[in-house]
C-alpha atoms as a PDB file:
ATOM      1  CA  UNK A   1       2.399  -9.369  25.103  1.00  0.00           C
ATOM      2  CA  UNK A   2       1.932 -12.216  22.889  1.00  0.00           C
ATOM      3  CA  UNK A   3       4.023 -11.465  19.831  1.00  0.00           C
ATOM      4  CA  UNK A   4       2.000 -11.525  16.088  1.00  0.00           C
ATOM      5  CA  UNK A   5       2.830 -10.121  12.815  1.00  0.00           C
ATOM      6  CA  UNK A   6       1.209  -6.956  12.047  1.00  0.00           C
ATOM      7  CA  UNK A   7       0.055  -4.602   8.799  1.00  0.00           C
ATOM      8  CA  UNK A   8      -1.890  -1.707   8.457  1.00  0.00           C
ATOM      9  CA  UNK A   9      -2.957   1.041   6.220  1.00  0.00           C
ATOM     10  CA  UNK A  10      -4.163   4.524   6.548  1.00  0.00           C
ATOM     11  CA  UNK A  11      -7.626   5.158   6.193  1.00  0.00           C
ATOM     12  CA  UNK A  12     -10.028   8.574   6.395  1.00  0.00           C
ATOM     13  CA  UNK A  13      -9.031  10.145   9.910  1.00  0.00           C
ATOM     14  CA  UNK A  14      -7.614   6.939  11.268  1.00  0.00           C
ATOM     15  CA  UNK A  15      -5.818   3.227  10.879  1.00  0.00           C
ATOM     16  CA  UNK A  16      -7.187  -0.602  10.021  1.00  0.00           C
ATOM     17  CA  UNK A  17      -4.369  -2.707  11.426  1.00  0.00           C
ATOM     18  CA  UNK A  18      -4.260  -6.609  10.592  1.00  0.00           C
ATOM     19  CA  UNK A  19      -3.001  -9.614  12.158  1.00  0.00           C
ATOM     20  CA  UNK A  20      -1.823 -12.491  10.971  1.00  0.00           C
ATOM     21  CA  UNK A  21      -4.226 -14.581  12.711  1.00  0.00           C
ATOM     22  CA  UNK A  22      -7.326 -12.600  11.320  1.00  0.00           C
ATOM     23  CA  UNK A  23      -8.346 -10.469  13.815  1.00  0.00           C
ATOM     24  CA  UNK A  24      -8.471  -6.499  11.808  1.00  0.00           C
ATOM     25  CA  UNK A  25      -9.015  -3.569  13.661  1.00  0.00           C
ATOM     26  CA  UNK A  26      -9.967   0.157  12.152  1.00  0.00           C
ATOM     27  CA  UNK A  27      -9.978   2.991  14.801  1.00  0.00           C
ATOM     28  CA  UNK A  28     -11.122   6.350  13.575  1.00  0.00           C
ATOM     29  CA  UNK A  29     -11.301   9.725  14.682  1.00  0.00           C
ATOM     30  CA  UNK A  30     -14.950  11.263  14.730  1.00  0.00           C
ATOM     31  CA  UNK A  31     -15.612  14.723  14.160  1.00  0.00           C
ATOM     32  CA  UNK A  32     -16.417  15.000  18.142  1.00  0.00           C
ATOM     33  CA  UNK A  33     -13.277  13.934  18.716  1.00  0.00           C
ATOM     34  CA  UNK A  34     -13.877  10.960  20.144  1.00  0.00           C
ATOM     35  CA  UNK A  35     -12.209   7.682  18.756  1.00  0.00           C
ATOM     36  CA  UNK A  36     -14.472   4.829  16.926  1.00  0.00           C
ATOM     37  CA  UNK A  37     -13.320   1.197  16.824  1.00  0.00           C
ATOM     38  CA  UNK A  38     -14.567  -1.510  14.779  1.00  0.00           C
ATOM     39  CA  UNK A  39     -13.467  -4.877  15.504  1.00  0.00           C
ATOM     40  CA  UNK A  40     -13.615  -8.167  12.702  1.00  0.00           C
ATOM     41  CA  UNK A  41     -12.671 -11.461  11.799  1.00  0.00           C
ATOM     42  CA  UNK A  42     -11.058 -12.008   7.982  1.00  0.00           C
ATOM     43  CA  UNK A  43     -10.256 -14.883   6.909  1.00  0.00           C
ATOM     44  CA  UNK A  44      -7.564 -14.264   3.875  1.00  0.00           C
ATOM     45  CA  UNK A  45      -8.274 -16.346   0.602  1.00  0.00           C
ATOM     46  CA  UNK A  46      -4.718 -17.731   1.471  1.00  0.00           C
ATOM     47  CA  UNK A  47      -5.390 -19.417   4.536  1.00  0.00           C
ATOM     48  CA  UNK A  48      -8.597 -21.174   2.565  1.00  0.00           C
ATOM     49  CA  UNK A  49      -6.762 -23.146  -0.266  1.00  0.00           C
ATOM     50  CA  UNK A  50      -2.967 -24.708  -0.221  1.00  0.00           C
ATOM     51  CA  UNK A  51      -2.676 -24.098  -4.097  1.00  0.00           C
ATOM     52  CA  UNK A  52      -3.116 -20.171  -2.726  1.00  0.00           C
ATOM     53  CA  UNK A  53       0.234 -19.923  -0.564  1.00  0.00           C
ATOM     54  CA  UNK A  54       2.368 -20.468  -2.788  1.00  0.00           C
ATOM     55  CA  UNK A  55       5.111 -18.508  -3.296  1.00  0.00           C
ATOM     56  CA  UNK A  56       4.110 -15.583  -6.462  1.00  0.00           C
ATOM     57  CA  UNK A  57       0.798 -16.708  -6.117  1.00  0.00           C
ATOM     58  CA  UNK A  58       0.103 -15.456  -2.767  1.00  0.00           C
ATOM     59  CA  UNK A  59       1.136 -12.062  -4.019  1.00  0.00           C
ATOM     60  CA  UNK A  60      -1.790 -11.706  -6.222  1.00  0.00           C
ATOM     61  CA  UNK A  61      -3.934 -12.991  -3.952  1.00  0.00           C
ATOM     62  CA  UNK A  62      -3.211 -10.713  -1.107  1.00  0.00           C
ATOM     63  CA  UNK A  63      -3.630  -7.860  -3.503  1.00  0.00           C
ATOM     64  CA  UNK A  64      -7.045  -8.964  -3.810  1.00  0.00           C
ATOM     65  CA  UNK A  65      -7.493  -9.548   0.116  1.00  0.00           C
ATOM     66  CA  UNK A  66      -6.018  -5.775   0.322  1.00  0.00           C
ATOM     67  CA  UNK A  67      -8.498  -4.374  -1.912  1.00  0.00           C
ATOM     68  CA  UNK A  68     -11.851  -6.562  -0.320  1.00  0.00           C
ATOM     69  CA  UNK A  69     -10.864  -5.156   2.820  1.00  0.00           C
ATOM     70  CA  UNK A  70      -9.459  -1.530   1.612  1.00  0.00           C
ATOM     71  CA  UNK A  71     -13.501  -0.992   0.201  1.00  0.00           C
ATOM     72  CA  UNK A  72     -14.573  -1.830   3.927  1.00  0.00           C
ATOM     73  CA  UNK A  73     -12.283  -0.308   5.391  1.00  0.00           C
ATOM     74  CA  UNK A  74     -13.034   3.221   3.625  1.00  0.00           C
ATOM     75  CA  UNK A  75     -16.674   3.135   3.820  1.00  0.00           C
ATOM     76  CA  UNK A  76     -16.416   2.872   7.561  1.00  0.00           C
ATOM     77  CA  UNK A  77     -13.808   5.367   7.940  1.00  0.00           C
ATOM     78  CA  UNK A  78     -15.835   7.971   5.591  1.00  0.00           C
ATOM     79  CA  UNK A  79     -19.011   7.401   7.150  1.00  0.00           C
ATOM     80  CA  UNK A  80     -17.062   7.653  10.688  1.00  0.00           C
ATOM     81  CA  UNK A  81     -15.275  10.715  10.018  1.00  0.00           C
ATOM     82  CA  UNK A  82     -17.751  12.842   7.852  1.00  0.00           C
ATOM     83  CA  UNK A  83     -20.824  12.164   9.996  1.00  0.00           C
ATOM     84  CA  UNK A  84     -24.169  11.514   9.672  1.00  0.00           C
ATOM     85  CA  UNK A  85     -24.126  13.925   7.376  1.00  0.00           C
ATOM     86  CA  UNK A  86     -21.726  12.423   5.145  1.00  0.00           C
ATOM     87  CA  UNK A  87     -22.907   8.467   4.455  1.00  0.00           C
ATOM     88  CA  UNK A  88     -21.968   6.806   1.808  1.00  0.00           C
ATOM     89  CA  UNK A  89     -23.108   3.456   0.429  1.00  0.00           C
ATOM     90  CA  UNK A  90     -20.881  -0.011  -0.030  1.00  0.00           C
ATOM     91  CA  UNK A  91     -21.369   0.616  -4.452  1.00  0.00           C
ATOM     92  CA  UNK A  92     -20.296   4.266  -4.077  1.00  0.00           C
ATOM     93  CA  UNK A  93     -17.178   3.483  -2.131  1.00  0.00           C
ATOM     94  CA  UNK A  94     -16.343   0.188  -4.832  1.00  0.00           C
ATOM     95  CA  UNK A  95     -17.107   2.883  -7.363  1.00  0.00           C
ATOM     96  CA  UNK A  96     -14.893   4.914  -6.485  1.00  0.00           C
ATOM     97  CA  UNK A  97     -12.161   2.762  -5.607  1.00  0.00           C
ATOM     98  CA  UNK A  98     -12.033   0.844  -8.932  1.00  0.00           C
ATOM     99  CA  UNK A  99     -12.055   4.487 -10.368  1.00  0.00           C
ATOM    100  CA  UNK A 100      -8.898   5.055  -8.399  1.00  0.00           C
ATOM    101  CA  UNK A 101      -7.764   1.416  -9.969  1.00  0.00           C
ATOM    102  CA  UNK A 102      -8.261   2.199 -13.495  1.00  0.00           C
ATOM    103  CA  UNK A 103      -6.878   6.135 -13.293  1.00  0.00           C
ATOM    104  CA  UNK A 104      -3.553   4.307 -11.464  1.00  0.00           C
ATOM    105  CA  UNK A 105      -2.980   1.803 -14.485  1.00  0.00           C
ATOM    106  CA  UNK A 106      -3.765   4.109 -17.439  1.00  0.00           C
ATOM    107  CA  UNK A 107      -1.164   6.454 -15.506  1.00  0.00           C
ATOM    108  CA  UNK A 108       1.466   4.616 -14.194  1.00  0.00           C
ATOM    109  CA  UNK A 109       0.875   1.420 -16.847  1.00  0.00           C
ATOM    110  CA  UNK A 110      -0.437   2.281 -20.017  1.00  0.00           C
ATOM    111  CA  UNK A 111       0.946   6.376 -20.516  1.00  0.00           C
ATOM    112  CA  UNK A 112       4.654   5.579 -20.206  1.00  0.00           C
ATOM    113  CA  UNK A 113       3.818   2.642 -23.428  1.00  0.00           C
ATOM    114  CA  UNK A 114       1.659   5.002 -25.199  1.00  0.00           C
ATOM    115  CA  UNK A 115       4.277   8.441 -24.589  1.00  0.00           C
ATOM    116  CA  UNK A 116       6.810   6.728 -25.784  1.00  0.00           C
ATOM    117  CA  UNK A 117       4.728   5.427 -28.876  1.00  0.00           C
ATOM    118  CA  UNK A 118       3.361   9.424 -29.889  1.00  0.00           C
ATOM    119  CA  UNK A 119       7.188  10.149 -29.716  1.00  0.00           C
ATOM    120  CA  UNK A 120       8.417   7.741 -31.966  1.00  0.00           C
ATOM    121  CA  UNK A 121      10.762   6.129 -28.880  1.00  0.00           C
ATOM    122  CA  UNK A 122       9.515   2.705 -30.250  1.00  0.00           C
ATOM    123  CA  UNK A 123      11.517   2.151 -32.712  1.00  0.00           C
ATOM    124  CA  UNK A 124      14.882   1.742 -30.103  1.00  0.00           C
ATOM    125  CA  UNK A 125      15.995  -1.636 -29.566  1.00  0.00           C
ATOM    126  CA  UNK A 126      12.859  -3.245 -27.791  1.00  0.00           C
ATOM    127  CA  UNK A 127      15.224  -3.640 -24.245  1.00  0.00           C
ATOM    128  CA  UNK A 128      16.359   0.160 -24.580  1.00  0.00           C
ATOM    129  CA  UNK A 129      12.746   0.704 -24.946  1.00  0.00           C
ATOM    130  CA  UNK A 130      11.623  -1.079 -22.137  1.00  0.00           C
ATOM    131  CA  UNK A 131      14.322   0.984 -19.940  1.00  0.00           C
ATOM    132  CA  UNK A 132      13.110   4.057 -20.940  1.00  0.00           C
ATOM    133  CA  UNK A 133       9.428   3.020 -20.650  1.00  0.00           C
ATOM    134  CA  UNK A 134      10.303   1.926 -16.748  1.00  0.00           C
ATOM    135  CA  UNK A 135      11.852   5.347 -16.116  1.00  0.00           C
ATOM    136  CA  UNK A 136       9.214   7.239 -17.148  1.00  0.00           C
ATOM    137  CA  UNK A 137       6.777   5.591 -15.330  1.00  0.00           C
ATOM    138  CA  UNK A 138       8.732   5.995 -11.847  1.00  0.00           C
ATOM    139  CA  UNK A 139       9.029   9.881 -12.854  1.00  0.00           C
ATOM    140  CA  UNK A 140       5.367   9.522 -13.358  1.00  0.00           C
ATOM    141  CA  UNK A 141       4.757   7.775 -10.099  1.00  0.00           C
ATOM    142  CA  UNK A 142       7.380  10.018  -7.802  1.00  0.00           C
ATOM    143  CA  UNK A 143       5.786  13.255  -9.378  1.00  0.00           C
ATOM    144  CA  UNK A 144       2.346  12.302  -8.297  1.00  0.00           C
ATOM    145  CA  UNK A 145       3.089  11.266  -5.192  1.00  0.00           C
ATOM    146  CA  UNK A 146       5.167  14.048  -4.223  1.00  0.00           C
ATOM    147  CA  UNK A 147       2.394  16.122  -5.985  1.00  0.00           C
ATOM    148  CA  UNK A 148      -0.644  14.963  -3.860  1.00  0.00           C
ATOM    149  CA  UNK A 149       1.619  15.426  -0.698  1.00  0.00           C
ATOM    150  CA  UNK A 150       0.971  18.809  -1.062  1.00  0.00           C
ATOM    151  CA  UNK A 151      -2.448  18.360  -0.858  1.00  0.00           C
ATOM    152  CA  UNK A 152      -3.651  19.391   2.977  1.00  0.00           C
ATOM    153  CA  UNK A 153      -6.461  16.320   2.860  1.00  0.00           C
ATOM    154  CA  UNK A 154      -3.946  13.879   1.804  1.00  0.00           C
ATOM    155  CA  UNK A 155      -1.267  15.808   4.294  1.00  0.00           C
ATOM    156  CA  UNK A 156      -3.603  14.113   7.086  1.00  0.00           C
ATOM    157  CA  UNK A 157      -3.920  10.903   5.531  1.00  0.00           C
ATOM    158  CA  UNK A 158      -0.094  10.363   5.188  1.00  0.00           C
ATOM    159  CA  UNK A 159       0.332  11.557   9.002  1.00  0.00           C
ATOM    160  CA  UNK A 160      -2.238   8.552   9.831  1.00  0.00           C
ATOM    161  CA  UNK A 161       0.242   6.694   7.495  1.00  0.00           C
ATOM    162  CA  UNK A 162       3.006   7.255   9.677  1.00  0.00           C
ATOM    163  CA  UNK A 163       0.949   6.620  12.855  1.00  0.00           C
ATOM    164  CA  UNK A 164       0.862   3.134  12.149  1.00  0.00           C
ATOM    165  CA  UNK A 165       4.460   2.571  11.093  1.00  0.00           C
ATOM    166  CA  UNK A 166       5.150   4.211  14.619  1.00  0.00           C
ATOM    167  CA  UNK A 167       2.806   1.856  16.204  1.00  0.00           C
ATOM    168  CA  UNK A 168       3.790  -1.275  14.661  1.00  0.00           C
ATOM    169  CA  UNK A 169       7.344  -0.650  14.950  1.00  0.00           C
ATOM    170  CA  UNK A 170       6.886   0.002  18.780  1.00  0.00           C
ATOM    171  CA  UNK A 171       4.552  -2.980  18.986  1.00  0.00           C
ATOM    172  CA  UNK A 172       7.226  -4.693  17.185  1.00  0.00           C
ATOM    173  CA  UNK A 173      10.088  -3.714  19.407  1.00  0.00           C
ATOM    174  CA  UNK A 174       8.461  -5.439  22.193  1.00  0.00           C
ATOM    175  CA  UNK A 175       7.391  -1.896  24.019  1.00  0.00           C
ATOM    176  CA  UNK A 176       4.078  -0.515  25.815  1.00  0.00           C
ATOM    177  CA  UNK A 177       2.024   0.804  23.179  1.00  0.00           C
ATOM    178  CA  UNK A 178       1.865   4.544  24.692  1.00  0.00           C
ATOM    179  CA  UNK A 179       1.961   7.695  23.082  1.00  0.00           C
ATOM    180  CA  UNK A 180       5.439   8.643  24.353  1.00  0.00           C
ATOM    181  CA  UNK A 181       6.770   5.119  23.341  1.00  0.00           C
ATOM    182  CA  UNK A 182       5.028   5.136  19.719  1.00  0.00           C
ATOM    183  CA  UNK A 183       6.376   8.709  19.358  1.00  0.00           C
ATOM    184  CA  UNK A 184      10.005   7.819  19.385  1.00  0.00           C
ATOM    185  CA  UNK A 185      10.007   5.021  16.947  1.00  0.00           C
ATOM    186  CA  UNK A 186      10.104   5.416  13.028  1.00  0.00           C
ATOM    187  CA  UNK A 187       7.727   6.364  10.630  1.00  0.00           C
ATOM    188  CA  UNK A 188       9.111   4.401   8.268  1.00  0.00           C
ATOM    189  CA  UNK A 189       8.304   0.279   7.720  1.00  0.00           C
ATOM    190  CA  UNK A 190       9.621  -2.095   5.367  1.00  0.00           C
ATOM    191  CA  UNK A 191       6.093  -4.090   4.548  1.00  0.00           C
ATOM    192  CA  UNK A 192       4.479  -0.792   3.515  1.00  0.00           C
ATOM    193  CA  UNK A 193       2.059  -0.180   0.635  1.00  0.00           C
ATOM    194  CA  UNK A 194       4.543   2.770  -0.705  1.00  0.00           C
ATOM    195  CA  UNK A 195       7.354   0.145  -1.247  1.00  0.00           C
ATOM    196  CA  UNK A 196       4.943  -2.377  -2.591  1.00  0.00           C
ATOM    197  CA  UNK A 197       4.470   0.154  -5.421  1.00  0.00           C
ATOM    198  CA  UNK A 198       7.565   1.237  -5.900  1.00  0.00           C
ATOM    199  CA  UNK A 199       8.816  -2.786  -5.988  1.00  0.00           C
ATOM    200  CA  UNK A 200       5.444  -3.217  -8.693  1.00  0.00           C
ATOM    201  CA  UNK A 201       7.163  -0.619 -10.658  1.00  0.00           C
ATOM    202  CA  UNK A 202      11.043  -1.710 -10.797  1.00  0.00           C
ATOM    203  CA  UNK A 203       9.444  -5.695 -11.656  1.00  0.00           C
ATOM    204  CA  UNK A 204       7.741  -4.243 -13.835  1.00  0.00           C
ATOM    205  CA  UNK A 205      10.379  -3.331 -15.952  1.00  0.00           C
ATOM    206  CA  UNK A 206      12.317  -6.098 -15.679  1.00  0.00           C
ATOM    207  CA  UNK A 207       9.036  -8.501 -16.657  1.00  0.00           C
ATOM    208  CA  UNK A 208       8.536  -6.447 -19.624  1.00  0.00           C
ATOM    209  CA  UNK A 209      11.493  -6.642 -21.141  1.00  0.00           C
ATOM    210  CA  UNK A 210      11.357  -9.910 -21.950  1.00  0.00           C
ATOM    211  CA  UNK A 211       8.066  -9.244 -24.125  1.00  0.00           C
ATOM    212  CA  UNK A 212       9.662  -7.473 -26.984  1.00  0.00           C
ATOM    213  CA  UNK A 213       7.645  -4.355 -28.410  1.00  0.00           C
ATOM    214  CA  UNK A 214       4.990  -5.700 -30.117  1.00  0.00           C
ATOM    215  CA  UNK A 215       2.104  -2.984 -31.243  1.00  0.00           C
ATOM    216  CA  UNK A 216       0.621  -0.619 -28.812  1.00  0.00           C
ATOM    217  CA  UNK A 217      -2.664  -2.724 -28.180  1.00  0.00           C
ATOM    218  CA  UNK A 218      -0.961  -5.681 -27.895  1.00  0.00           C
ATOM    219  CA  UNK A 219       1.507  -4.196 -25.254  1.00  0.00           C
ATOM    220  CA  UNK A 220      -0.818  -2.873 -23.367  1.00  0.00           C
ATOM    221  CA  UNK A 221      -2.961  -6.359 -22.911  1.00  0.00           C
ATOM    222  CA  UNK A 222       0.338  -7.912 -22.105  1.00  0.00           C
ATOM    223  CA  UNK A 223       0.766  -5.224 -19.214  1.00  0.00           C
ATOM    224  CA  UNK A 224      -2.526  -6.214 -17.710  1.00  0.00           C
ATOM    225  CA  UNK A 225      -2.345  -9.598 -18.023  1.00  0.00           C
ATOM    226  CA  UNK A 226       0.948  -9.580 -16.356  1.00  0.00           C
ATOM    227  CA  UNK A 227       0.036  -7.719 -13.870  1.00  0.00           C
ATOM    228  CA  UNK A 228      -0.905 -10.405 -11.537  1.00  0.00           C
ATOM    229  CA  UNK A 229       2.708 -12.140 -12.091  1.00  0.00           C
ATOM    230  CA  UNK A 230       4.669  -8.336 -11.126  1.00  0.00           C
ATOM    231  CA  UNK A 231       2.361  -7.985  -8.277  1.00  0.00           C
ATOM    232  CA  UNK A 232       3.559 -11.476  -6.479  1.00  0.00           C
ATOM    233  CA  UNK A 233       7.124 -10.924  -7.418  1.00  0.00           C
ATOM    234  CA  UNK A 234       6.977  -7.579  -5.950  1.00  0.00           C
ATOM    235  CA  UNK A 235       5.328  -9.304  -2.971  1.00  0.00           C
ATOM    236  CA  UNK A 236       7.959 -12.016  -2.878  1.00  0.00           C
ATOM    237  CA  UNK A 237      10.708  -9.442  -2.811  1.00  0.00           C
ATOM    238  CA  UNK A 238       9.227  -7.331   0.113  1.00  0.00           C
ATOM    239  CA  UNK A 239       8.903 -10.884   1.986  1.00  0.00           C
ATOM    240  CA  UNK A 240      12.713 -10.838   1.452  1.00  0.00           C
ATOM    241  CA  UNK A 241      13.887  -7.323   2.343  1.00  0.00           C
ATOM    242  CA  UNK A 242      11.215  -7.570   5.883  1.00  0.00           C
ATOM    243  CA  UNK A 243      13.143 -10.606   6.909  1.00  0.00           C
ATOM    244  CA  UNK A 244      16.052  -9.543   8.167  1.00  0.00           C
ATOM    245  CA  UNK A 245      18.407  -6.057   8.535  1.00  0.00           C
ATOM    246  CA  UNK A 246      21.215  -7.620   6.360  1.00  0.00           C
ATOM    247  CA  UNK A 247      23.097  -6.341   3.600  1.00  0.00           C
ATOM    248  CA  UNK A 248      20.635  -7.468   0.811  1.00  0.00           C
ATOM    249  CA  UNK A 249      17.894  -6.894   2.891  1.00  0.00           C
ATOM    250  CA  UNK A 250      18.711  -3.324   3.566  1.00  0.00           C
ATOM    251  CA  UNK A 251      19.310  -2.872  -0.389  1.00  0.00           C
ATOM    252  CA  UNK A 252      16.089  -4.140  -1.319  1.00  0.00           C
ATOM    253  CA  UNK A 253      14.024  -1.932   1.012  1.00  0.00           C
ATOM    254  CA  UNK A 254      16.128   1.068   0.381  1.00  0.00           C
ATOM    255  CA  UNK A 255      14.094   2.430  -2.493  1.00  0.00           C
ATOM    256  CA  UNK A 256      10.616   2.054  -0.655  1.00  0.00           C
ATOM    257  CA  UNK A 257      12.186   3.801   2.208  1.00  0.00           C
ATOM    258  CA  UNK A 258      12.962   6.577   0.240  1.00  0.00           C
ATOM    259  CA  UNK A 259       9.828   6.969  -0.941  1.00  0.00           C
ATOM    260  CA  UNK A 260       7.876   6.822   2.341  1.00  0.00           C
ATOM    261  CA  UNK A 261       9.531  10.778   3.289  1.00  0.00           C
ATOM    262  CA  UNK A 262       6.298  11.784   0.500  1.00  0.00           C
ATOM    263  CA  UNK A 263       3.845   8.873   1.719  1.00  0.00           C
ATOM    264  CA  UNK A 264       4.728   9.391   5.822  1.00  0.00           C
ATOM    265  CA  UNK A 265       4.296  12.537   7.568  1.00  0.00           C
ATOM    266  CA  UNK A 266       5.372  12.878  11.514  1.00  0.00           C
ATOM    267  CA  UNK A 267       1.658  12.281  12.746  1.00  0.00           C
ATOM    268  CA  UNK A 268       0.481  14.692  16.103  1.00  0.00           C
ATOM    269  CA  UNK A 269      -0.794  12.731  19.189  1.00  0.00           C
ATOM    270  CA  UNK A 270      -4.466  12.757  18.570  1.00  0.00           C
ATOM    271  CA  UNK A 271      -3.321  10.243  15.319  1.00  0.00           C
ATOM    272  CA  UNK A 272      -0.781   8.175  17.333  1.00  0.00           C
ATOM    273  CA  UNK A 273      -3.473   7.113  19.822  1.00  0.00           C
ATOM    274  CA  UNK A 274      -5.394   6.447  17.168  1.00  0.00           C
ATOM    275  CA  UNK A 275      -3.475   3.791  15.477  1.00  0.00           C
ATOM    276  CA  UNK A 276      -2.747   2.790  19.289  1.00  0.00           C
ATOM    277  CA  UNK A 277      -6.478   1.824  19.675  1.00  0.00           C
ATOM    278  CA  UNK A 278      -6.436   0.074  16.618  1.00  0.00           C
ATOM    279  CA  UNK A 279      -3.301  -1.937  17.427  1.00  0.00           C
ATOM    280  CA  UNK A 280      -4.546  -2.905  20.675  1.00  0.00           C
ATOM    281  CA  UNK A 281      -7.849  -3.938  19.030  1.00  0.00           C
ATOM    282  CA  UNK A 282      -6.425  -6.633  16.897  1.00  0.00           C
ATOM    283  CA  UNK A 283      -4.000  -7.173  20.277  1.00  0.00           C
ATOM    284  CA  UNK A 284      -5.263  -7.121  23.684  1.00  0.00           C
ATOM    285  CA  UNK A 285      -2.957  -9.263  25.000  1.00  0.00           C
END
């Protein structure tokens, strides 16, 4: 088996995996039961410009390869898993999903600043501030998540979620992607979305800080105009914790690790063979 590197995500009823050398995969479940695959060629905005790989730089970017793939990925997966009956169009999907964008930053971005501004918190030294601003918005963030983990739809979609850490991780080991052999492994990975967030939030805080506490509007267009900068530090410091199983590493990727028992669910064997078939899409070797 020729050895690449690997990521996924979870989509509706099923898995897009990705390799580094642009093949991408999505397998999903119909409602016959029978398993769809779609295979494709992406070519990441990265490997098209130098100036694009460079270290910070090629976290933002690959946030914006995530989400021009994510809208693909989701229309085929909805369309796949809800039928003919169920279709949806390229615009309603992008609606939707920069819906999902702008309800994530007014929650997890802009409450926390403008909470602690209707409670009069602003007026702490502006680093105290920024501490408490960072804590409520991981309370924010770990309440929802563990919130919508309730949820039975989203139950299935973090079960898919934990079919493809089981896959890659068996891929990964160097085993036979099987069901048995996929079964055994972990359903926790350190290059994972969850951890991504989680890293967002704690850089976050830290990039912040060094802003002051200026007045709410002007706060909150510093928070999106930084957001770029958090988003490839964050990326930079999942790099780092995926590289190895030392000390440090095992530090850094503790917190997203934690977080993946409310994003990961032990998946059945109908969604392990699905992230199988898209693994072995993207791999045939």
């Amino acid at each position: 088996m020729a050895e690449r590197a690997m990521g996924g995500q979870a989509v509706m009823e099923g898995v897009l995996m990705r390799a580094t050398n642009g093949q991408q995969a999505i397998a999903v479940r119909r409602p016959d039961g029978t398993c769809s695959v779609k295979q494709e060629r992406f070519v990441p905005l990265a490997r098209r410009h130098a100036a694009l790989r460079l270290p910070v730089v090629r976290g933002a970017v690959a946030l914006v390869d995530t989400l021009t793939v994510g809208i693909d990925a989701l229309l085929y997966s909805a369309n796949e898993a809800g039928g003919e009956e169920a279709e949806l169009s390229k615009s309603a999907v992008g609606v939707a999903v920069f819906l999902g964008l702008a309800f994530a930053v007014g929650l997890f971005m802009l409450l926390p600043t403008v909470l602690l501004r209707l409670f009069g918190l602003t007026d702490a030294l502006p680093l105290a501030a920024n501490l408490l601003e960072g804590v409520i918005r991981l309370s924010i963030f770990t309440i929802y998540l563990a919130a919508i983990s309730l949820l039975p739809d989203m139950r299935r979609f973090f079960q898919y979620h934990g079919a493809e850490h089981k896959a890659i991780n068996c891929y990964e080991a160097g085993q036979e992607l099987t069901v048995e052999n996929v079964r055994r492994h972990s359903r926790f990975h350190a290059r994972c979305g969850t951890s991504f967030m989680l890293v967002v939030m704690l850089m976050s805080v830290v990039v912040f800080s060094f802003f002051g506490w200026p007045n709410v509007w002007m706060r909150i267009g510093t928070r999106l105009l930084l957001l770029p900068l958090v988003a490839g530090l964050a990326y930079e410091v999942i790099k780092l914790s995926a590289r190895g199983t030392g000390r440090w590493q095992r530090v850094l990727a503790a917190p997203g690790m934690v977080l993946q028992r409310a994003t990961t669910h032990e998946p059945d064997d109908s969604q392990i063979a699905v992230a199988i078939a898209a693994l072995q899409a993207v791999n045939p070797d």
